[in-house]
C-alpha atoms as a PDB file:
ATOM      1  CA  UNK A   1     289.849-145.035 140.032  1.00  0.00           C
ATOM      2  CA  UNK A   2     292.100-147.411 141.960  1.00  0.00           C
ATOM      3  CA  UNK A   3     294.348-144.844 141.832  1.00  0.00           C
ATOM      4  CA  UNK A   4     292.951-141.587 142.901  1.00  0.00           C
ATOM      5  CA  UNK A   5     291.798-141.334 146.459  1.00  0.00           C
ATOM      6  CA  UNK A   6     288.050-140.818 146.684  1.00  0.00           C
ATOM      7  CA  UNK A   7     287.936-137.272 149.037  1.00  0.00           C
ATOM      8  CA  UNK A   8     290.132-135.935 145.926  1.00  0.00           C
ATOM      9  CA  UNK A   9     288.109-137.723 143.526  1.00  0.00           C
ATOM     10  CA  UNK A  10     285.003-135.734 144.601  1.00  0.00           C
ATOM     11  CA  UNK A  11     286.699-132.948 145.274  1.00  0.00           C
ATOM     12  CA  UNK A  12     288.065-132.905 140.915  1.00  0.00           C
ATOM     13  CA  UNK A  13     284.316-133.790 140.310  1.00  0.00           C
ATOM     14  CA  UNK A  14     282.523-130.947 142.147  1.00  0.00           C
ATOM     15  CA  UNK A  15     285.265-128.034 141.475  1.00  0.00           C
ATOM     16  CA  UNK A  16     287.212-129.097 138.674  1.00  0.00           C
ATOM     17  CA  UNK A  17     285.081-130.237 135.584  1.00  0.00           C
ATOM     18  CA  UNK A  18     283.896-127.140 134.030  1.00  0.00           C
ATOM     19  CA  UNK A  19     282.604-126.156 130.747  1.00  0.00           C
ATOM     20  CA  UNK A  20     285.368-125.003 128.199  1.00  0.00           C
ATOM     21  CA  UNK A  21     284.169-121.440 127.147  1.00  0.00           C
ATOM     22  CA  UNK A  22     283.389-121.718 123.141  1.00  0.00           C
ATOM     23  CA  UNK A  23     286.151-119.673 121.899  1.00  0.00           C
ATOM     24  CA  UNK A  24     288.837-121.972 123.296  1.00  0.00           C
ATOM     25  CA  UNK A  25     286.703-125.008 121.674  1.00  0.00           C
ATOM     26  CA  UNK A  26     287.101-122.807 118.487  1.00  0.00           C
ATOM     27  CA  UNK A  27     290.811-122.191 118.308  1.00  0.00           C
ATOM     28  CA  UNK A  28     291.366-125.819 118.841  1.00  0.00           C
ATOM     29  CA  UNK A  29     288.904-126.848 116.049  1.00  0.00           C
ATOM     30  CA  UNK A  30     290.999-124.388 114.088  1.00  0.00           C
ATOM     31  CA  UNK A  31     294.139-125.707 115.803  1.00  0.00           C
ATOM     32  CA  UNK A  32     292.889-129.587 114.007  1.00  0.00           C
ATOM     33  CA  UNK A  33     291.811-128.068 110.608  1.00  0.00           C
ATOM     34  CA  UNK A  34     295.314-126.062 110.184  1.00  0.00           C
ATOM     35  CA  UNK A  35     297.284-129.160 111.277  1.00  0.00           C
ATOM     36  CA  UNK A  36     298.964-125.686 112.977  1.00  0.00           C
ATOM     37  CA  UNK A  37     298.351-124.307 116.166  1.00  0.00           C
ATOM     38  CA  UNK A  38     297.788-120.268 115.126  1.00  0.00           C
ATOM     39  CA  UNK A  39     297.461-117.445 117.077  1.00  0.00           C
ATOM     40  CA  UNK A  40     294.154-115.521 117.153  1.00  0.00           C
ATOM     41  CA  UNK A  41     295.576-113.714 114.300  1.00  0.00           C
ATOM     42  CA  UNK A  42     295.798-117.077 112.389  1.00  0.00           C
ATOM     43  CA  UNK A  43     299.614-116.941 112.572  1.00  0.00           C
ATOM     44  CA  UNK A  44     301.860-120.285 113.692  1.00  0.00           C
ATOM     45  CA  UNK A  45     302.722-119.011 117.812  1.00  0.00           C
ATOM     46  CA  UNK A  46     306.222-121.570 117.763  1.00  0.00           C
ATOM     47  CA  UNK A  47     308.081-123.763 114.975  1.00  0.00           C
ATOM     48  CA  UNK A  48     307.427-127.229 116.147  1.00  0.00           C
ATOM     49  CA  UNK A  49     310.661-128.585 115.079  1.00  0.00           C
ATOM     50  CA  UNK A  50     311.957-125.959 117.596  1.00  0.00           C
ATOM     51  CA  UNK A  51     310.149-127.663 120.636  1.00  0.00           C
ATOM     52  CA  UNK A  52     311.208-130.734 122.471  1.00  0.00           C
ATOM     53  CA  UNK A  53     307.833-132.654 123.455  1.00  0.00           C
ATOM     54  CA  UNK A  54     307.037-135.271 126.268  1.00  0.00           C
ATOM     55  CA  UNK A  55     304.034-136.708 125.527  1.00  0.00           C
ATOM     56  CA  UNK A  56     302.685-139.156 128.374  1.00  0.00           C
ATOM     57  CA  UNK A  57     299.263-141.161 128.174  1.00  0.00           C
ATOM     58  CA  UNK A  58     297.666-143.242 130.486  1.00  0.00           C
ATOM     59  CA  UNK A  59     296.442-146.664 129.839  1.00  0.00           C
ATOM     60  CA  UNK A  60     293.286-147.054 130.236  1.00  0.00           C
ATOM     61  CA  UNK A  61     292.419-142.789 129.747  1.00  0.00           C
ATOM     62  CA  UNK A  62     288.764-142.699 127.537  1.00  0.00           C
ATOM     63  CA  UNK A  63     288.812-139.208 127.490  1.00  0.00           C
ATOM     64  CA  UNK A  64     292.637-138.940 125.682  1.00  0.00           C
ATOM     65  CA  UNK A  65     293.351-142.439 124.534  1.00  0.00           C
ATOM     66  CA  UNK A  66     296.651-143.326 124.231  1.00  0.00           C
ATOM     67  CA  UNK A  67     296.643-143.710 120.400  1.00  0.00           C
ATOM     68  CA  UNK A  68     295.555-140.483 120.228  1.00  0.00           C
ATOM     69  CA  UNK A  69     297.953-138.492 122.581  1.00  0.00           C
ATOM     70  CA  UNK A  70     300.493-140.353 120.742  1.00  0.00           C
ATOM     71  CA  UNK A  71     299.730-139.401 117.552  1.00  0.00           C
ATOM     72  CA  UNK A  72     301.148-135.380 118.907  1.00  0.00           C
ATOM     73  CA  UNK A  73     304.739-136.426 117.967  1.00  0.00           C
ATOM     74  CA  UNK A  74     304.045-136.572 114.458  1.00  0.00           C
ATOM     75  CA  UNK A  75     304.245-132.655 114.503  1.00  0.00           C
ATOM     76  CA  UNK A  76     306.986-132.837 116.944  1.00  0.00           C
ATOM     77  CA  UNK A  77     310.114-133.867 115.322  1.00  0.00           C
ATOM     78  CA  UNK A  78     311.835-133.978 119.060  1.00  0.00           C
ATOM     79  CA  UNK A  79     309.241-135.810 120.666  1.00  0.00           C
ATOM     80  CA  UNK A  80     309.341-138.778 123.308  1.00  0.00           C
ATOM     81  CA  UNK A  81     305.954-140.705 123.763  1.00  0.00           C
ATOM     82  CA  UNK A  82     305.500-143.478 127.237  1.00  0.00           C
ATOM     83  CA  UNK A  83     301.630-145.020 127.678  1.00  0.00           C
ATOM     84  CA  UNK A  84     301.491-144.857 131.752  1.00  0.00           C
ATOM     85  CA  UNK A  85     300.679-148.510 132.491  1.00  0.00           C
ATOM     86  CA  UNK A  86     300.927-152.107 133.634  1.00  0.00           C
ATOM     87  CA  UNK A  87     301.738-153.167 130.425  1.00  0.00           C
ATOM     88  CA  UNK A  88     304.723-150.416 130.333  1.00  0.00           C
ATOM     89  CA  UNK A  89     306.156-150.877 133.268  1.00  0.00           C
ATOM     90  CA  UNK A  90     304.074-149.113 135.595  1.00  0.00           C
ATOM     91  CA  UNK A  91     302.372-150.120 138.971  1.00  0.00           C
ATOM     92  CA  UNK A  92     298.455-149.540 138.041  1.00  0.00           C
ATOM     93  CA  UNK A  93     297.317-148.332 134.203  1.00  0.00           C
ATOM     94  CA  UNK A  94     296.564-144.658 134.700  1.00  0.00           C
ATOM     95  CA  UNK A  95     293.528-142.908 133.457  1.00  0.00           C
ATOM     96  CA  UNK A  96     292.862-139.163 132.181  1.00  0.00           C
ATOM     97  CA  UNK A  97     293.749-137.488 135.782  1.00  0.00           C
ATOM     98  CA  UNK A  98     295.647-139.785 137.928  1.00  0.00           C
ATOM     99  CA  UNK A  99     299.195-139.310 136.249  1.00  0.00           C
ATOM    100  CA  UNK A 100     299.315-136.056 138.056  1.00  0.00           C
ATOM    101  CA  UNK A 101     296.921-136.502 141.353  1.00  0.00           C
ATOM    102  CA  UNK A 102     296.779-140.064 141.610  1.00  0.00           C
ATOM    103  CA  UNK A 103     298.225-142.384 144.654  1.00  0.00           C
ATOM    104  CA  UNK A 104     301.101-143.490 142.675  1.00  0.00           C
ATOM    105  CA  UNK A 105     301.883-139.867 140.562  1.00  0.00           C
ATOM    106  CA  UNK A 106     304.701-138.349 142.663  1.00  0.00           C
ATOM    107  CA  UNK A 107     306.789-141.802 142.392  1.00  0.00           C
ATOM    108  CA  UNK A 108     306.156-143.255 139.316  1.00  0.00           C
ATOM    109  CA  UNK A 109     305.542-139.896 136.767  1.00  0.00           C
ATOM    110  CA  UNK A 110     307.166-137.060 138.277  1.00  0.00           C
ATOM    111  CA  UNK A 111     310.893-138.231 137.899  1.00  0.00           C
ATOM    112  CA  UNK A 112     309.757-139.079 134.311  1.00  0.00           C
ATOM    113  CA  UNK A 113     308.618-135.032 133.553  1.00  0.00           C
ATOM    114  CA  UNK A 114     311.615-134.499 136.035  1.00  0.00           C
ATOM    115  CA  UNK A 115     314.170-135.961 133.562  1.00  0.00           C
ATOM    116  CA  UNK A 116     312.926-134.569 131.028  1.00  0.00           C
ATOM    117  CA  UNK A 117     312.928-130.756 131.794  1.00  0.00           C
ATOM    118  CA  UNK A 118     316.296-131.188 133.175  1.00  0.00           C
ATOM    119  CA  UNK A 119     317.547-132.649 129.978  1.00  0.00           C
ATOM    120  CA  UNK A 120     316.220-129.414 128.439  1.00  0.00           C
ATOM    121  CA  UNK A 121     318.424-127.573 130.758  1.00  0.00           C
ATOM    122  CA  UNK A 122     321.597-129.993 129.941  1.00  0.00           C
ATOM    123  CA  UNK A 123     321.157-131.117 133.409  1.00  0.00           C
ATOM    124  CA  UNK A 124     320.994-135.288 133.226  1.00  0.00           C
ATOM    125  CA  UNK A 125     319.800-137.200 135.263  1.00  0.00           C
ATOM    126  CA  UNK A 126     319.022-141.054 135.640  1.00  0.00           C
ATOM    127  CA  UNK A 127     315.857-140.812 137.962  1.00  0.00           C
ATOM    128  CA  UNK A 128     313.194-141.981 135.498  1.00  0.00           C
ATOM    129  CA  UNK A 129     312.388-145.492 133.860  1.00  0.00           C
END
């Protein structure tokens, strides 16, 4: 909370918490008991070894905890994992929303995703942590 600023905190509260429609809930059950994620047809959509992954996490997040955000890279074979917080580096531990909207997001998190798409171009840089 200390890092979102309250107007936009309301503003995620009243327009953006919505209920998930039950057949998304339902492919991602399936996604969990496949250990795959399958196309409606029940087919694997990408080859995970063929898909870099940046996985970031916040802190103190209840609704994703880092442990188990983390825990993505074991299907990802080219996968980086970072925990957004005090204890890493960071200026305030983040929570479920604030690594993209909060106060400190642009600065701090940005030139991390930044880095890493332009690696995936062959680009470089030397912007993030």
């Amino acid at each position: 909370v200390e890092n979102l600023e309250p107007a936009l905190t309301r503003g995620l509260v009243r327009h953006a918490i919505i209920d998930q429609p039950g057949a998304m809930v339902r492919e991602a059950a399936g996604w969990f008991r496949a250990n795959a994620f399958l196309d409606p047809a029940g087919q694997p959509w990408y080859a995970p070894a063929d898909v870099p992954l940046l996985v970031l996490s916040g802190s103190v997040d209840r609704v994703a905890p880092p442990a188990h955000v983390a825990c993505s890279c074991e299907l990802f074979p080219d996968c980086r994992s970072l925990e957004l917080g005090r204890a890493t580096g960071f200026s305030t531990d983040y929570g479920h929303v604030d690594s993209i909207v909060g106060l400190t997001a642009a600065d701090e998190v940005y030139p991390i995703i930044l880095e890493f798409l332009e690696e995936q171009r062959g680009l470089g840089s030397s912007t993030a942590r």
